[in-house]
PDB file of N, CA and C in Angstrom:
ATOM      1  N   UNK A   1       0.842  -1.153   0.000  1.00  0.00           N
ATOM      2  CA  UNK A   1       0.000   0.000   0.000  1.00  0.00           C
ATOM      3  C   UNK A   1       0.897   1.227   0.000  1.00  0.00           C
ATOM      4  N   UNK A   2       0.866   2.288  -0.684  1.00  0.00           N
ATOM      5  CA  UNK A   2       1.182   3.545  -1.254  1.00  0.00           C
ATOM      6  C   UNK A   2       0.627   4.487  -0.393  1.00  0.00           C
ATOM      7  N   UNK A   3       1.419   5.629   0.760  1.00  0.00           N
ATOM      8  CA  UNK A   3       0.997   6.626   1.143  1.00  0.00           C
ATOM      9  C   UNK A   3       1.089   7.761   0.474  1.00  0.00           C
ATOM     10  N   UNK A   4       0.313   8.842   0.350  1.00  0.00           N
ATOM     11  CA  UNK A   4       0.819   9.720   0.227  1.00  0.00           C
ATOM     12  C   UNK A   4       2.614  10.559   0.486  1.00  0.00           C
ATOM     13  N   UNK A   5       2.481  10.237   1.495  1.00  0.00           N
ATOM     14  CA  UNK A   5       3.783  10.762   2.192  1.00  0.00           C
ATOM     15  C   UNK A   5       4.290   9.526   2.977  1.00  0.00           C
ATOM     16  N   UNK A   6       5.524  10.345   4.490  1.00  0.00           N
ATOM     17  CA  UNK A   6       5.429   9.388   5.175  1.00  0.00           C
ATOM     18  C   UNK A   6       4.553   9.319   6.514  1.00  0.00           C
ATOM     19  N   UNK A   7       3.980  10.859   6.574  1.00  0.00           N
ATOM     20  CA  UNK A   7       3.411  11.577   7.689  1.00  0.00           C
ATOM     21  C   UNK A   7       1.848  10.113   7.527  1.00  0.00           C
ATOM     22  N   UNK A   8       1.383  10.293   6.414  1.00  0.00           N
ATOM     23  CA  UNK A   8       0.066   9.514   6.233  1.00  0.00           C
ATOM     24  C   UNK A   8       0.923   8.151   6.401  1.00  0.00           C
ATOM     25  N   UNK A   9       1.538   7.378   5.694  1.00  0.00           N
ATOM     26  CA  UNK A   9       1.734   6.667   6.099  1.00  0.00           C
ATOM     27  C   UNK A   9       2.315   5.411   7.575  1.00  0.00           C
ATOM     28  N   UNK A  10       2.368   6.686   8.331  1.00  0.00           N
ATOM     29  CA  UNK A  10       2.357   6.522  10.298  1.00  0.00           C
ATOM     30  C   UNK A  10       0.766   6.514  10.412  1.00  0.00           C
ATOM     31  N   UNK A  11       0.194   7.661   9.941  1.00  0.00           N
ATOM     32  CA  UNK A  11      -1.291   7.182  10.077  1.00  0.00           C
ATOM     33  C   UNK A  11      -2.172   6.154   9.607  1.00  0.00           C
ATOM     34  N   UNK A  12      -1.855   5.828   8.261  1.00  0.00           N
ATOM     35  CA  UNK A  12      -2.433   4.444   7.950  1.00  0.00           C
ATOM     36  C   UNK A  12      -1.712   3.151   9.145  1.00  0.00           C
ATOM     37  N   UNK A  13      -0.908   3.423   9.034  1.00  0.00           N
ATOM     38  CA  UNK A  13      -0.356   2.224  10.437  1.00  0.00           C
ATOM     39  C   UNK A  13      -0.844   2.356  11.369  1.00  0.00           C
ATOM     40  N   UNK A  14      -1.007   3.261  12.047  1.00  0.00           N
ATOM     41  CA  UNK A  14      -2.111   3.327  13.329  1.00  0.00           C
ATOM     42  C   UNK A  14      -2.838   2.937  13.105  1.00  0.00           C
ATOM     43  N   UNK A  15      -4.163   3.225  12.077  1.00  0.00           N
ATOM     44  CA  UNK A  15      -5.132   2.788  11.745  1.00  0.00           C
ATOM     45  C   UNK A  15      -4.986   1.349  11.914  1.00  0.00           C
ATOM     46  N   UNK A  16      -4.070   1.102  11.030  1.00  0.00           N
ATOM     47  CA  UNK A  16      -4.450  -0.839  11.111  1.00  0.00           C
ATOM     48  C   UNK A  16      -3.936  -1.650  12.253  1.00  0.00           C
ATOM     49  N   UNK A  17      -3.101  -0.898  12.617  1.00  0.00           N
ATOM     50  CA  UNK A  17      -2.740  -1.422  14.514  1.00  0.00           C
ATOM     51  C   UNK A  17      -3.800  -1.672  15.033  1.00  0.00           C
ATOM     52  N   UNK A  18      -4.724  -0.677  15.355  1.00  0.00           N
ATOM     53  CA  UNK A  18      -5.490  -0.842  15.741  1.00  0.00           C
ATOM     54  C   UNK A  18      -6.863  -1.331  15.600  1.00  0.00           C
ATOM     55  N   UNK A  19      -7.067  -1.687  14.745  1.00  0.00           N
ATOM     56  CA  UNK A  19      -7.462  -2.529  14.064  1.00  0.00           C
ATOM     57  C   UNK A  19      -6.997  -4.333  13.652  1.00  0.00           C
ATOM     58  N   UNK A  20      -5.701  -4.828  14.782  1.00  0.00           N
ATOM     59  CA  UNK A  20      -5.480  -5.540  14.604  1.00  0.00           C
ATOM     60  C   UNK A  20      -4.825  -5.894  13.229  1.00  0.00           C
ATOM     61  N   UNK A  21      -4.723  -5.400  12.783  1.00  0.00           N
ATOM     62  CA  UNK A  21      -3.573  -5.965  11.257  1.00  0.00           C
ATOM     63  C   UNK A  21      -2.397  -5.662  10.891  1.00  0.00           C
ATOM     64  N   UNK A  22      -2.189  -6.801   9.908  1.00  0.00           N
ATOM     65  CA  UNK A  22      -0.653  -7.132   9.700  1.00  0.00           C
ATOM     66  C   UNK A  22       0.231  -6.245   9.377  1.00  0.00           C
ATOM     67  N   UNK A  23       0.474  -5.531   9.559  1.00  0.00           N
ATOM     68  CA  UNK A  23       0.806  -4.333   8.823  1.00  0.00           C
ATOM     69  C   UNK A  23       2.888  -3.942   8.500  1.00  0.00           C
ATOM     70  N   UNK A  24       3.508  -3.825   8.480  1.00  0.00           N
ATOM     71  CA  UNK A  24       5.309  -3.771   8.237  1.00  0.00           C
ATOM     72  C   UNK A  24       5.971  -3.220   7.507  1.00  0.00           C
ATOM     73  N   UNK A  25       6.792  -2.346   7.572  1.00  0.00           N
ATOM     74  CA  UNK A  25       7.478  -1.654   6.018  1.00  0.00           C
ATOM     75  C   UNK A  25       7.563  -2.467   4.959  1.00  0.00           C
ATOM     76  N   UNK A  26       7.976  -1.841   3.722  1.00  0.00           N
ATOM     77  CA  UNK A  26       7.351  -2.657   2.473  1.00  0.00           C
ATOM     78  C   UNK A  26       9.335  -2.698   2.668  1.00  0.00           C
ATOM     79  N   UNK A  27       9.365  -4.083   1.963  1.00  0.00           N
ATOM     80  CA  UNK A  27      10.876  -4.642   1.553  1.00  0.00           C
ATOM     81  C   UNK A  27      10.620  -4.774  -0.089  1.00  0.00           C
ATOM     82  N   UNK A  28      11.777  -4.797  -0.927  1.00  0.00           N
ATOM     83  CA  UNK A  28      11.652  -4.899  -2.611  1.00  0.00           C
ATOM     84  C   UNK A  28      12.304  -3.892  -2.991  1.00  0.00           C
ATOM     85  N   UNK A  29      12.863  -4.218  -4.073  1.00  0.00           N
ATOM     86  CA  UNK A  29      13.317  -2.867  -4.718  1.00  0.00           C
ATOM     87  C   UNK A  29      12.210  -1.395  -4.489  1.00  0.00           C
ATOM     88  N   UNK A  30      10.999  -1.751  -4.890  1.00  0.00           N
ATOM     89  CA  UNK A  30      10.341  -0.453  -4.719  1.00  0.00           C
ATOM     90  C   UNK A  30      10.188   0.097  -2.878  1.00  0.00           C
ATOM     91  N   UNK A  31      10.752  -0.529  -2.226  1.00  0.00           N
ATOM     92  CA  UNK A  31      10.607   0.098  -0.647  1.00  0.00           C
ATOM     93  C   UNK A  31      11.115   1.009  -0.499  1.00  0.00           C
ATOM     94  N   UNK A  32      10.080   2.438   0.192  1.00  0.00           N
ATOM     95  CA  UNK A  32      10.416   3.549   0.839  1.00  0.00           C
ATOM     96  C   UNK A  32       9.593   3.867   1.848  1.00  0.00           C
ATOM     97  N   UNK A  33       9.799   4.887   2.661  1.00  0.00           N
ATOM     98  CA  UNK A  33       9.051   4.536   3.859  1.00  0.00           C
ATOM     99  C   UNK A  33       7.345   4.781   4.220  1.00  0.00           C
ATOM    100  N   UNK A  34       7.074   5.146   2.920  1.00  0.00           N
ATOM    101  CA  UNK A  34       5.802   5.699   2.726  1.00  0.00           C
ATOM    102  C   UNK A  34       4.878   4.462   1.783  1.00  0.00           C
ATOM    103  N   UNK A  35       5.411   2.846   2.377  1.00  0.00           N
ATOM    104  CA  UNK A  35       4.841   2.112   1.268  1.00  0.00           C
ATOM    105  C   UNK A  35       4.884   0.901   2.641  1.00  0.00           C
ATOM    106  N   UNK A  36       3.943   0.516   2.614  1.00  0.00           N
ATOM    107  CA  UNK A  36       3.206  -0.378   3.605  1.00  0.00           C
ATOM    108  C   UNK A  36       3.186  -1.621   2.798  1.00  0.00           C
ATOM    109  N   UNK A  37       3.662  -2.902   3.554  1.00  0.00           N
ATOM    110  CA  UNK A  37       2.972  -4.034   3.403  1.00  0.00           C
ATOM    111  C   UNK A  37       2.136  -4.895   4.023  1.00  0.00           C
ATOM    112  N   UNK A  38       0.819  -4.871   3.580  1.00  0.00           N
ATOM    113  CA  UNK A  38       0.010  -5.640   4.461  1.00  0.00           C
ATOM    114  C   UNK A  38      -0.356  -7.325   4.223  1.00  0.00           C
ATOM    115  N   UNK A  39      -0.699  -8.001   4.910  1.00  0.00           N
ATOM    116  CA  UNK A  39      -0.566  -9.415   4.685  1.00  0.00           C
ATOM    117  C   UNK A  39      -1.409 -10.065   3.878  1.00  0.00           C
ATOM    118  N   UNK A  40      -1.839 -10.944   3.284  1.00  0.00           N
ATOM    119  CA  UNK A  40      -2.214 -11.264   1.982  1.00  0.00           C
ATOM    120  C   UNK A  40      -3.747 -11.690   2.749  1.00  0.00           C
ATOM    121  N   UNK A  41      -4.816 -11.864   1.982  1.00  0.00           N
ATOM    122  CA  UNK A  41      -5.792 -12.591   2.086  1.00  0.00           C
ATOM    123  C   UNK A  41      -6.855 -11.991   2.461  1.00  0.00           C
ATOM    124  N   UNK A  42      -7.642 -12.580   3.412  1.00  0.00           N
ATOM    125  CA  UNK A  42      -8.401 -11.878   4.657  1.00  0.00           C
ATOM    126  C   UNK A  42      -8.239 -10.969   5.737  1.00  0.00           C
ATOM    127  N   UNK A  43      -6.408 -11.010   5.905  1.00  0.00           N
ATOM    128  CA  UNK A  43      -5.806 -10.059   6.713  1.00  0.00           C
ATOM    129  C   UNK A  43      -5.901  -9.150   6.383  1.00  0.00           C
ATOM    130  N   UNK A  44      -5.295  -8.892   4.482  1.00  0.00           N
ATOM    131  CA  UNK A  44      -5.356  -7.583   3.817  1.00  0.00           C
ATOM    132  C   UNK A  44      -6.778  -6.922   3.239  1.00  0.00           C
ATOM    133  N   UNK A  45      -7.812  -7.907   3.476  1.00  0.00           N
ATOM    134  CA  UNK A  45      -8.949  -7.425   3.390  1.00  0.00           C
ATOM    135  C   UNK A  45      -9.763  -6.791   4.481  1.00  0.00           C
ATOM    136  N   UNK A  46      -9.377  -7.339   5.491  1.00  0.00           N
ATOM    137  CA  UNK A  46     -10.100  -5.850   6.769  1.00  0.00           C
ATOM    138  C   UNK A  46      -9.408  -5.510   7.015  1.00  0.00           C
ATOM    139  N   UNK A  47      -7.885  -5.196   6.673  1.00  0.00           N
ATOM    140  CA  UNK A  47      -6.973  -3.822   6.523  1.00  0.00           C
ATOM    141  C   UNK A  47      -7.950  -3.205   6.072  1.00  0.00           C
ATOM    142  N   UNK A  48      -8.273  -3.301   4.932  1.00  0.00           N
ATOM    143  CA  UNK A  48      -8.322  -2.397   3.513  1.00  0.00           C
ATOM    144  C   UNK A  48      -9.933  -1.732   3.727  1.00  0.00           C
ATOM    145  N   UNK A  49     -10.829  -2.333   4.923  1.00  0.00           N
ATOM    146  CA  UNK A  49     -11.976  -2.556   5.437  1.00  0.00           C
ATOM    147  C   UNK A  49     -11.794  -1.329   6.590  1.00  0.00           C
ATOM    148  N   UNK A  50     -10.996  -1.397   7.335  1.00  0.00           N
ATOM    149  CA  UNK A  50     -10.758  -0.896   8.398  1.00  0.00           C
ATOM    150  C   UNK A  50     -10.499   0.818   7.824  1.00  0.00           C
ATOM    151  N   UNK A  51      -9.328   0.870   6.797  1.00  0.00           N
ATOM    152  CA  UNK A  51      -8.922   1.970   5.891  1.00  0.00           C
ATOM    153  C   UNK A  51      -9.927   2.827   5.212  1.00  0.00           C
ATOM    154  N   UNK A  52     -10.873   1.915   4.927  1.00  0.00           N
ATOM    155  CA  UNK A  52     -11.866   2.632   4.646  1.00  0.00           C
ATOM    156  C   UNK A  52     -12.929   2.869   5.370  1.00  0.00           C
ATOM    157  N   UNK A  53     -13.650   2.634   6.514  1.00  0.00           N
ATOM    158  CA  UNK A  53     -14.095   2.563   7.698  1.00  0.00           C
ATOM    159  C   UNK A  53     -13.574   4.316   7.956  1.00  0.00           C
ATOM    160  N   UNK A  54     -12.158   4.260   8.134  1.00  0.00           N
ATOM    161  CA  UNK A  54     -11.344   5.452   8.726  1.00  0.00           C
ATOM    162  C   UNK A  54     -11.678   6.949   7.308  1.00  0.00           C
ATOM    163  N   UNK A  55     -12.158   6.537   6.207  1.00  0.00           N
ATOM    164  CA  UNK A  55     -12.363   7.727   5.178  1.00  0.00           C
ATOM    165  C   UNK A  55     -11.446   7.742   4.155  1.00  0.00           C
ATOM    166  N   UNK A  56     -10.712   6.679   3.788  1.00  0.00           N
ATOM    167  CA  UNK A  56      -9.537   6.344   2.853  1.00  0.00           C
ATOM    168  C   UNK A  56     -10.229   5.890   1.930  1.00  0.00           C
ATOM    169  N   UNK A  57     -10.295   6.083   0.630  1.00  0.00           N
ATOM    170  CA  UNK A  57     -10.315   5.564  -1.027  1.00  0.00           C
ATOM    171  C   UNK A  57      -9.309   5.168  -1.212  1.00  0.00           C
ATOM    172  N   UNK A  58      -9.228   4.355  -2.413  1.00  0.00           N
ATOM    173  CA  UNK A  58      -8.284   3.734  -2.963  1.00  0.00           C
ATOM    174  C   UNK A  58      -8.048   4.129  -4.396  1.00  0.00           C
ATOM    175  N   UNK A  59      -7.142   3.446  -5.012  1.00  0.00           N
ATOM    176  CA  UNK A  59      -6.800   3.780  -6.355  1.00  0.00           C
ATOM    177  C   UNK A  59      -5.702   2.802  -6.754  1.00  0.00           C
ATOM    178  N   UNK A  60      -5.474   2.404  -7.605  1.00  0.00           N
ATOM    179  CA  UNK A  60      -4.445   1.309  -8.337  1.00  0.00           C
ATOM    180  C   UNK A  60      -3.635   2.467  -8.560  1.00  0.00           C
ATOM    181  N   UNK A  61      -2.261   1.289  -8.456  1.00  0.00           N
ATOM    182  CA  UNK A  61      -0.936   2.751  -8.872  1.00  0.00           C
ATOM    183  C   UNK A  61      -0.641   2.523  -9.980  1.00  0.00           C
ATOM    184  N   UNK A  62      -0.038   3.051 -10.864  1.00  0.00           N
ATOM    185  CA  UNK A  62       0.533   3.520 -11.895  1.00  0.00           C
ATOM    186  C   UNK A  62       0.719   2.323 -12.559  1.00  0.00           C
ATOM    187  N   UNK A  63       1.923   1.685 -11.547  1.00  0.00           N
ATOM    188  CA  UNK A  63       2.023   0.759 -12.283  1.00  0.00           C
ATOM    189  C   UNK A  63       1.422  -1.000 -12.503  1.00  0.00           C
ATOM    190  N   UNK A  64       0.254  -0.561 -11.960  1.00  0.00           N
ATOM    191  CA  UNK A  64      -1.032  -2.036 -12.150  1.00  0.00           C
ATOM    192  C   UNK A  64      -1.074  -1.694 -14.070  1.00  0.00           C
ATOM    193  N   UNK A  65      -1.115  -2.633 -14.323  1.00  0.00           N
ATOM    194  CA  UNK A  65      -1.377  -2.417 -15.746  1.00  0.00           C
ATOM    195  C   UNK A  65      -3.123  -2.826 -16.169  1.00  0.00           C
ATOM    196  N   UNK A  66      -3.537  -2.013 -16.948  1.00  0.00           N
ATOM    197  CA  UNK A  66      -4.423  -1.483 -16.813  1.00  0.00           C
ATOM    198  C   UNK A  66      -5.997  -2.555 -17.432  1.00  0.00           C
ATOM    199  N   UNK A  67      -5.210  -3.719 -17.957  1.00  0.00           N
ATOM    200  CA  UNK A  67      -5.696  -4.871 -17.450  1.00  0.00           C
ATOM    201  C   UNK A  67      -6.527  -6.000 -16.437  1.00  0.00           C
ATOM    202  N   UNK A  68      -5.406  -5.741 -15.320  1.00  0.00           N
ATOM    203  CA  UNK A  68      -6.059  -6.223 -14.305  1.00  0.00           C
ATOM    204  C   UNK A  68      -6.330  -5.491 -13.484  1.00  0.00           C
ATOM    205  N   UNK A  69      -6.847  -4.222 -13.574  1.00  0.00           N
ATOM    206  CA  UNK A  69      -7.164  -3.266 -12.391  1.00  0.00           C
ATOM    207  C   UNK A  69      -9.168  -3.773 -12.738  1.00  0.00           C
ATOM    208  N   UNK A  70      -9.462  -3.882 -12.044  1.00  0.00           N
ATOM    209  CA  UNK A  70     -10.650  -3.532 -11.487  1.00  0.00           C
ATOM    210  C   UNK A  70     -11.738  -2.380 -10.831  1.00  0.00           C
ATOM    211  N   UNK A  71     -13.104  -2.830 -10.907  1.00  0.00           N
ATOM    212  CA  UNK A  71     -13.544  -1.264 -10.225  1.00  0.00           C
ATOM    213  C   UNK A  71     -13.790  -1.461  -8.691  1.00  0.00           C
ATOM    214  N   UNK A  72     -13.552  -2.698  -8.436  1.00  0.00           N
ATOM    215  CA  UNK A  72     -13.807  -2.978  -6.893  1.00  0.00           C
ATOM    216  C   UNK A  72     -12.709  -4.158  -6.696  1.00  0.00           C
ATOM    217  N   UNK A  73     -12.214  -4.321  -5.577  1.00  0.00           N
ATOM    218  CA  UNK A  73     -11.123  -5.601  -4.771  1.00  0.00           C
ATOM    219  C   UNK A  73     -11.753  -5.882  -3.789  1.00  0.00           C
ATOM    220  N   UNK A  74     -12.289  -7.084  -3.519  1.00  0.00           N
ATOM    221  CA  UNK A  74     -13.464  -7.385  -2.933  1.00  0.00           C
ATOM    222  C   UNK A  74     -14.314  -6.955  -2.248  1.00  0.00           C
ATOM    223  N   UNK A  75     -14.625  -6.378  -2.783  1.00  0.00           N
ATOM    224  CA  UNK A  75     -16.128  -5.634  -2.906  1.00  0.00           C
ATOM    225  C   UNK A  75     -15.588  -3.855  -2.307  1.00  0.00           C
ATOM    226  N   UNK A  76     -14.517  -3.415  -2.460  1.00  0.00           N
ATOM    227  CA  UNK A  76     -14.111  -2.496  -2.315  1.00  0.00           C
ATOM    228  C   UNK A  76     -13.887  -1.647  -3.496  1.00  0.00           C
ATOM    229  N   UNK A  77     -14.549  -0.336  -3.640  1.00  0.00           N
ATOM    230  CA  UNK A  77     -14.901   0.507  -4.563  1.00  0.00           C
ATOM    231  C   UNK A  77     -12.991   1.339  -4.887  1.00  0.00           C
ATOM    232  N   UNK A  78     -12.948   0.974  -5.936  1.00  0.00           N
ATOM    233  CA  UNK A  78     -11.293   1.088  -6.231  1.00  0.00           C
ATOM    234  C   UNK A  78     -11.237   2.543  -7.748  1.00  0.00           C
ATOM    235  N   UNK A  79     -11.161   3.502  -7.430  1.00  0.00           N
ATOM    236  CA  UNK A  79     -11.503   4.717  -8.085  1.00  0.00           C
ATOM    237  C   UNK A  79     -11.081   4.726  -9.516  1.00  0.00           C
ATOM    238  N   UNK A  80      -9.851   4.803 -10.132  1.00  0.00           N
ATOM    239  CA  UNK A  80      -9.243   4.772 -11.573  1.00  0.00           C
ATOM    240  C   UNK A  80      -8.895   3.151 -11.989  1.00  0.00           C
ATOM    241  N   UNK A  81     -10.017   2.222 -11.911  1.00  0.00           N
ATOM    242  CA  UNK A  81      -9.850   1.199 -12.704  1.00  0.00           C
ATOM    243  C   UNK A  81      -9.481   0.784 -14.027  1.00  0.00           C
ATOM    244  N   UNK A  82     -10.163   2.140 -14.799  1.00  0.00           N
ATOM    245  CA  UNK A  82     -10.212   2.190 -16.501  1.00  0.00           C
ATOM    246  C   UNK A  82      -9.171   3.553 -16.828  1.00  0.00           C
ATOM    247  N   UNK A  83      -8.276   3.662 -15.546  1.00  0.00           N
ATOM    248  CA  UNK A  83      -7.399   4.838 -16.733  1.00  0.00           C
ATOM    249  C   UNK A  83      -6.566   4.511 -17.341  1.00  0.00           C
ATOM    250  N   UNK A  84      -5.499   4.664 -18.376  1.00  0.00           N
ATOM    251  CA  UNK A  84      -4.502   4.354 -18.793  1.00  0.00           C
ATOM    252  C   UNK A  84      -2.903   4.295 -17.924  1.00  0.00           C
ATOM    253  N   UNK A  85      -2.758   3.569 -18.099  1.00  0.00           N
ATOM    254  CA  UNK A  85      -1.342   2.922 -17.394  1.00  0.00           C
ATOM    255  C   UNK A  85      -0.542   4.083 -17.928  1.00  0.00           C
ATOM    256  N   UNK A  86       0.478   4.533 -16.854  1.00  0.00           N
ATOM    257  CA  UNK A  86       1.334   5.833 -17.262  1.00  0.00           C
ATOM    258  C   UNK A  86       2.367   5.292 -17.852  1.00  0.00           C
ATOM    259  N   UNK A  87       2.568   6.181 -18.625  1.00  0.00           N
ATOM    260  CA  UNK A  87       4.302   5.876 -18.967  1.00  0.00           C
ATOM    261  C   UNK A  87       5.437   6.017 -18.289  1.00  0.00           C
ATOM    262  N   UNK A  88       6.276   5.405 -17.897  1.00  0.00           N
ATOM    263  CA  UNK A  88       7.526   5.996 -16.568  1.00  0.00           C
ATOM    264  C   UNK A  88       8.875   6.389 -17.523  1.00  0.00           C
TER     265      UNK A  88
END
């Protein structure tokens, strides 16, 4: 998961602390400190439950290709499903 910053991204972690979930800095080439990894499955689904509960939307990043983006991730309303994949 993608924060804005890193300021939001301490706040999305609270959020899911408390909320009980998995939550850990993201490791991978793309890790910086404003990029959350949450745990796969049902864990990352009442994260993502909880996140939005708290007033958070979502959005696919850039680089989801524009394919498999969707307008919802289970049953979660996911905003730019149909835009075009950016160029980097």
């Amino acid at each position: 998961m993608w924060a804005w910053d890193e300021d939001e991204a301490e706040q999305v972690r609270a959020i899911l602390v408390a909320a009980h979930c998995s939550v850990c800095p993201a490791t991978g080439r793309k890790a910086e400190p404003r990029v959350l990894d949450l745990d796969i499955g049902v864990t990352a689904l009442e994260g993502l439950r909880a996140l939005e509960a708290a007033g958070y939307a979502f959005r696919w990043h850039t680089s989801q290709h524009v394919l498999n983006r969707e307008s919802t991730l289970a049953g979660i309303p996911v905003a730019d499903a149909l835009l075009p994949v950016a160029d980097d």
